[in-house]
Protein backbone atom coordinates (compact mmCIF):
# COMPACT_ATOMS: atom_id res chain seq x y z
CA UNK A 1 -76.16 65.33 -2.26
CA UNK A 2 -79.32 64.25 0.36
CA UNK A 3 -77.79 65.73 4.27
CA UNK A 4 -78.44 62.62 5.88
CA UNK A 5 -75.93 60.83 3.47
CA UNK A 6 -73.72 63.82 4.59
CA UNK A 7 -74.02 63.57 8.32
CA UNK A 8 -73.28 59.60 7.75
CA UNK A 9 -70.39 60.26 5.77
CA UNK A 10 -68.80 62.61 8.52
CA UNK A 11 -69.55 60.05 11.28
CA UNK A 12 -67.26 57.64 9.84
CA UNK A 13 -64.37 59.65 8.22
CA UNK A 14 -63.20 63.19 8.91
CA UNK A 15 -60.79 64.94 6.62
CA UNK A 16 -57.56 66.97 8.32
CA UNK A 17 -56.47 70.43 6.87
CA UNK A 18 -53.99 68.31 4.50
CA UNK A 19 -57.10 65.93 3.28
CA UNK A 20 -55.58 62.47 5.40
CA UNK A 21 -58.74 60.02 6.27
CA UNK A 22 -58.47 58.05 9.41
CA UNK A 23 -60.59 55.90 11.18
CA UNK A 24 -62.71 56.94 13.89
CA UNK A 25 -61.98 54.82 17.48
CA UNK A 26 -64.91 52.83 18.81
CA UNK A 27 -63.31 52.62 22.90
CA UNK A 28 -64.61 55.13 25.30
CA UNK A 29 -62.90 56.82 28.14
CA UNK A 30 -64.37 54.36 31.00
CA UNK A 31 -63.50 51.47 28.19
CA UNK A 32 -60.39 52.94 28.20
CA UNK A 33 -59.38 52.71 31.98
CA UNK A 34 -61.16 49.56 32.47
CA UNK A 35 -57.95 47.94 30.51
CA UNK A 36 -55.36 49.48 33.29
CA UNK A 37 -57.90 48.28 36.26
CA UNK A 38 -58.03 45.32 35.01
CA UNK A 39 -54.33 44.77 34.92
CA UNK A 40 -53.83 46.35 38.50
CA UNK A 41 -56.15 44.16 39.87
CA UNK A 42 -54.51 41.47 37.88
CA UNK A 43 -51.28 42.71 39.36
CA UNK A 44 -52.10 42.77 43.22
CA UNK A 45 -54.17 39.77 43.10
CA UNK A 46 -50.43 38.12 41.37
CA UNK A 47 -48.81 39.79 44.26
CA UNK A 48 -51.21 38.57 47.11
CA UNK A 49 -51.04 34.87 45.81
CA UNK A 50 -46.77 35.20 45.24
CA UNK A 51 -46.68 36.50 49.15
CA UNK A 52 -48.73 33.91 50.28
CA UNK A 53 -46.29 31.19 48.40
CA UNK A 54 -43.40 32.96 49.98
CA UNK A 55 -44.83 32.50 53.05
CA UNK A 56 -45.45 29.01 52.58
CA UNK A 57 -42.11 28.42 51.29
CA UNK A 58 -40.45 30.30 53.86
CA UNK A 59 -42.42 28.37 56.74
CA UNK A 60 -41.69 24.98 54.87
CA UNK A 61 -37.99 26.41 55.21
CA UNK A 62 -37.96 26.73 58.63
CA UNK A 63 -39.67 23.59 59.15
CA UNK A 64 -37.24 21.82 56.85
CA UNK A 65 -34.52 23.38 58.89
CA UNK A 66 -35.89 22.74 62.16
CA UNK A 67 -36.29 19.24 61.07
CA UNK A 68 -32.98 19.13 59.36
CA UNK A 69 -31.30 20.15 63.22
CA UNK A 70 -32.74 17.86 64.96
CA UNK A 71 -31.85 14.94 62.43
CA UNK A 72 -28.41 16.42 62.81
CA UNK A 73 -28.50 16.64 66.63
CA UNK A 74 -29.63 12.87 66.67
CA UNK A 75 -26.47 11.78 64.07
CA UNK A 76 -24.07 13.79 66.55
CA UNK A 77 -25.77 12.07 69.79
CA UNK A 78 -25.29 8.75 67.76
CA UNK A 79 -21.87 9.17 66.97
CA UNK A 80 -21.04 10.45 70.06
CA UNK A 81 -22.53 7.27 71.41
CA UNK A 82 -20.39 4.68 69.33
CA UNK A 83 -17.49 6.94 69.90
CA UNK A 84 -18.05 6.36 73.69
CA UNK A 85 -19.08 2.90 73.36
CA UNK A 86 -15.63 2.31 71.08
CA UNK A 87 -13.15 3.79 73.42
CA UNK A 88 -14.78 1.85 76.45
CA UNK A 89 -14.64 -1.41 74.45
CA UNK A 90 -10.74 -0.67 73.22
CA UNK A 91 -9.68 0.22 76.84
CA UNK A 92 -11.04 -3.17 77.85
CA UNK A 93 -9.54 -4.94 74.86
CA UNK A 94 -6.66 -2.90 75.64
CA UNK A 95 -6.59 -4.20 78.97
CA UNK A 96 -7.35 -7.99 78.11
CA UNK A 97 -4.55 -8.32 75.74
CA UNK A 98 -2.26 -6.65 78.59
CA UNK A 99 -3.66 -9.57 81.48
CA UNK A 100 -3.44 -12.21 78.23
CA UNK A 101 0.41 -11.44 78.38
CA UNK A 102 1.39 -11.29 81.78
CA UNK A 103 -0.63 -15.23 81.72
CA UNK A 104 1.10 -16.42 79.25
CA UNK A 105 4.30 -14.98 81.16
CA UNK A 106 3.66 -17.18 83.73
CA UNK A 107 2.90 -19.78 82.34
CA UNK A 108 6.27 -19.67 80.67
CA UNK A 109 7.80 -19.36 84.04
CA UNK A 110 5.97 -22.20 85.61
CA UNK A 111 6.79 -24.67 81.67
CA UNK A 112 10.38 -23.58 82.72
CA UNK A 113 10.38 -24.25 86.32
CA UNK A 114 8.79 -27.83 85.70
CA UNK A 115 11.23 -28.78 83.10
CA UNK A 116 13.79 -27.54 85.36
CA UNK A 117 12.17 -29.88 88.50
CA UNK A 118 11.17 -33.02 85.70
CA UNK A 119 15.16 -32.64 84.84
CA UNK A 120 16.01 -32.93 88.71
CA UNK A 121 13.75 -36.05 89.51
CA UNK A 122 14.85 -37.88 86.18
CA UNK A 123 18.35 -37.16 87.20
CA UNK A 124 17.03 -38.72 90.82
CA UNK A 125 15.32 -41.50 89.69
CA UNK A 126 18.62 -42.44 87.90
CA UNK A 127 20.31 -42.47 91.24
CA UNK A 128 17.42 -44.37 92.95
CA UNK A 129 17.59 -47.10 90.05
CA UNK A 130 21.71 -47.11 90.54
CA UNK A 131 20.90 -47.88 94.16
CA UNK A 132 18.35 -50.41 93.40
CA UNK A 133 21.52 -52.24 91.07
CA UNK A 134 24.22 -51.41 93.60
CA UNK A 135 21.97 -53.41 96.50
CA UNK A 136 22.15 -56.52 93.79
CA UNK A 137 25.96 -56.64 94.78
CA UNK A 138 25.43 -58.01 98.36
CA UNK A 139 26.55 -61.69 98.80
CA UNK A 140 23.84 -63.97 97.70
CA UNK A 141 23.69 -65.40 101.43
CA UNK A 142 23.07 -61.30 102.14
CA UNK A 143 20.52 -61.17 99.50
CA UNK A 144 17.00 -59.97 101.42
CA UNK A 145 14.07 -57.94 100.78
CA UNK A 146 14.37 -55.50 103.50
CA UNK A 147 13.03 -52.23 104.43
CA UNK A 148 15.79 -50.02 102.19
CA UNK A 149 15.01 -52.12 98.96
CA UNK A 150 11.15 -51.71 99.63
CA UNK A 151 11.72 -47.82 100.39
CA UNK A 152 14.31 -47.65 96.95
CA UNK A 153 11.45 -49.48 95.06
CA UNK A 154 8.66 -47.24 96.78
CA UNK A 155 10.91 -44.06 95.71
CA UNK A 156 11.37 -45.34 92.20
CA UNK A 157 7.80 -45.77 91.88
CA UNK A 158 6.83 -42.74 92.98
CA UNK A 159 9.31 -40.47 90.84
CA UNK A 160 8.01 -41.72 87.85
CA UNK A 161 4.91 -40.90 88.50
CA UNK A 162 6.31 -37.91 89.51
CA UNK A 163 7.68 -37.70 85.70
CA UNK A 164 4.57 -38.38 83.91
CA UNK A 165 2.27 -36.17 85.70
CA UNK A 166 4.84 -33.36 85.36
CA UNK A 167 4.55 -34.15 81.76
CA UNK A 168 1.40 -33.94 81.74
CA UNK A 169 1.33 -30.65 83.47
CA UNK A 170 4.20 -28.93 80.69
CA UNK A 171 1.71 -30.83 77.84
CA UNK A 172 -1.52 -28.78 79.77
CA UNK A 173 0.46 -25.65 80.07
CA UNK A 174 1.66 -25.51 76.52
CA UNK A 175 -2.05 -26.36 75.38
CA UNK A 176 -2.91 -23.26 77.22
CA UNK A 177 -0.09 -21.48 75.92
CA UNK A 178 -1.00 -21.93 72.75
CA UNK A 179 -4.83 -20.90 73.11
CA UNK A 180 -4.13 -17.70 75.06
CA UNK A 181 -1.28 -17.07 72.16
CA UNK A 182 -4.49 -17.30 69.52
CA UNK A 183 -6.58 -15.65 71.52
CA UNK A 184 -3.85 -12.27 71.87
CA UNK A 185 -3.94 -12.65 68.50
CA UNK A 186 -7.32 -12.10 67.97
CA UNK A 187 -7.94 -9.47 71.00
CA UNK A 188 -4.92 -7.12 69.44
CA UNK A 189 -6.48 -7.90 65.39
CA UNK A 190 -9.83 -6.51 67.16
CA UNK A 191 -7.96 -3.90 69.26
CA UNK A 192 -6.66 -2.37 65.80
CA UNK A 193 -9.86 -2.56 64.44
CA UNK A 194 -11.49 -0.63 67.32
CA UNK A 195 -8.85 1.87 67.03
CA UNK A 196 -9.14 2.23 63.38
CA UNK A 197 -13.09 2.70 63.86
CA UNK A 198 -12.60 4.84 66.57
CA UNK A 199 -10.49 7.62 64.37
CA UNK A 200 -12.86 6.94 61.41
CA UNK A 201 -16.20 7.89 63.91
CA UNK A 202 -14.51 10.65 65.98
CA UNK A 203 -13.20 12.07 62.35
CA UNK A 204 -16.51 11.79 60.99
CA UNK A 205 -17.96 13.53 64.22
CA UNK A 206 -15.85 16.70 63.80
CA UNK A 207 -17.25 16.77 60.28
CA UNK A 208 -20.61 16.59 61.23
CA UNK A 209 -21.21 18.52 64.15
CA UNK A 210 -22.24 21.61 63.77
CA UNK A 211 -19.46 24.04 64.81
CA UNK A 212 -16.82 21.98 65.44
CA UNK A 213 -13.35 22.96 64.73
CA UNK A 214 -11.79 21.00 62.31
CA UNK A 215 -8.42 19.98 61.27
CA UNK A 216 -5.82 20.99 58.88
CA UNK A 217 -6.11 18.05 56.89
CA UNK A 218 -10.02 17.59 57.91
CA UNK A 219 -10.38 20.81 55.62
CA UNK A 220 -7.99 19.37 53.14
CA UNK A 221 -9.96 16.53 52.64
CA UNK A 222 -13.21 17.30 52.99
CA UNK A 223 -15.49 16.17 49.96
CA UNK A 224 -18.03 18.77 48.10
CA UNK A 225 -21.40 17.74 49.61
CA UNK A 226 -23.70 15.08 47.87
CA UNK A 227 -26.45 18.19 48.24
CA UNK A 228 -26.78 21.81 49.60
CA UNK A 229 -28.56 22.11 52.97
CA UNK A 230 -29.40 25.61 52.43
CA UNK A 231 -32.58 26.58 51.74
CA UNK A 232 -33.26 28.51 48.89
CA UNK A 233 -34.69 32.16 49.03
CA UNK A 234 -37.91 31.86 46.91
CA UNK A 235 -38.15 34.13 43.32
């Protein structure tokens, strides 16, 4: 057999003590390593660019947070606003409906006292119109239109007019009766109302502010958030 065919022949197989063939590898030492550098560089150049989005994440976390306080500082400062602004408005409804009463007190004590004073006159003006008859009884030869007929006639006249207007004044103060009555109505409907919002607002205030101690039945109650303020911690 020609030696160069030999020398090829060994390049490409060699033969173990037990007569195995294998293949010969083509990768050199510095081919070798290159593999592992590559995939350490691969690796820190991975890390770099997953600190740097941590960072980012974490300083779009604080932002959000920051941002998130100061949305929740303005909803406490608002509620605490309306809360204000609804217990100054129910004291003063409070306060209406209280004045409202004590009018329409009076004006129950002045109906009575005028239908006590219309009772008196009509009962007078009875007595003035007996007189008026009575004077009819004179002898004819007596009959004369003298002073005490014109006064009689004068005081007739005048307590009926006396009447009417007093009428007039129980029709006027039962008019107002009757609007200040609707009107109570409608200042304690909206003093209820007030009071109703003012528990809902001042509830929803101890929910929301940030430390606040809350009730028994505030933690009994309280619903599972619509979504988790917490930021996450990135992977």
């Amino acid at each position: 057999m020609p030696r160069g065919n030999q020398a090829q022949d060994f390049d490409a197989i060699s033969l173990d003590p037990r007569g195995m063939h294998h293949m010969q590898s083509h990768r050199f030492p510095k081919q070798w390593a290159q593999n592992s550098y590559n995939y350490l560089q691969a690796a820190r150049r991975q890390c770099r660019n997953a600190f740097v989005l941590r960072s980012a994440i974490g300083d779009d976390c604080r932002a959000m947070d920051k941002k998130r306080a100061n949305q929740s500082s303005a909803v406490n400062y608002a509620l605490r606003e309306r809360v204000a602004e609804t217990e100054n408005l129910y004291r003063s409804l409070r306060s209406s409906v209280v004045a409202t009463s004590r009018e329409l007190q009076e004006l129950a004590l002045a109906r009575e006292q005028l239908l006590r004073t219309v009772h008196d006159n009509k009962a007078r003006k009875r007595v003035t119109e007996e007189c008026l008859m009575n004077r009819t009884q004179r002898p004819h030869r007596e009959m004369l239109r003298d002073t005490a007929e014109v006064m009689l006639e004068h005081e007739l006249t005048k307590l009926h007019e006396t009447i009417n207007s007093q009428r007039m004044s129980i029709r006027d103060i039962e008019a107002r009766m009757a609007k200040l009555q609707k009107l109570k109505k409608s200042l304690e409907a909206d003093m209820l109302d007030k009071r109703q919002a003012l528990d809902v607002d001042a509830y929803t205030l101890n929910m929301h502010a940030p430390g606040a101690k809350r009730s028994h039945s505030a933690r009994h109650h309280r619903k599972r958030p619509a979504y988790d303020h917490t930021p996450t911690t990135p992977r």
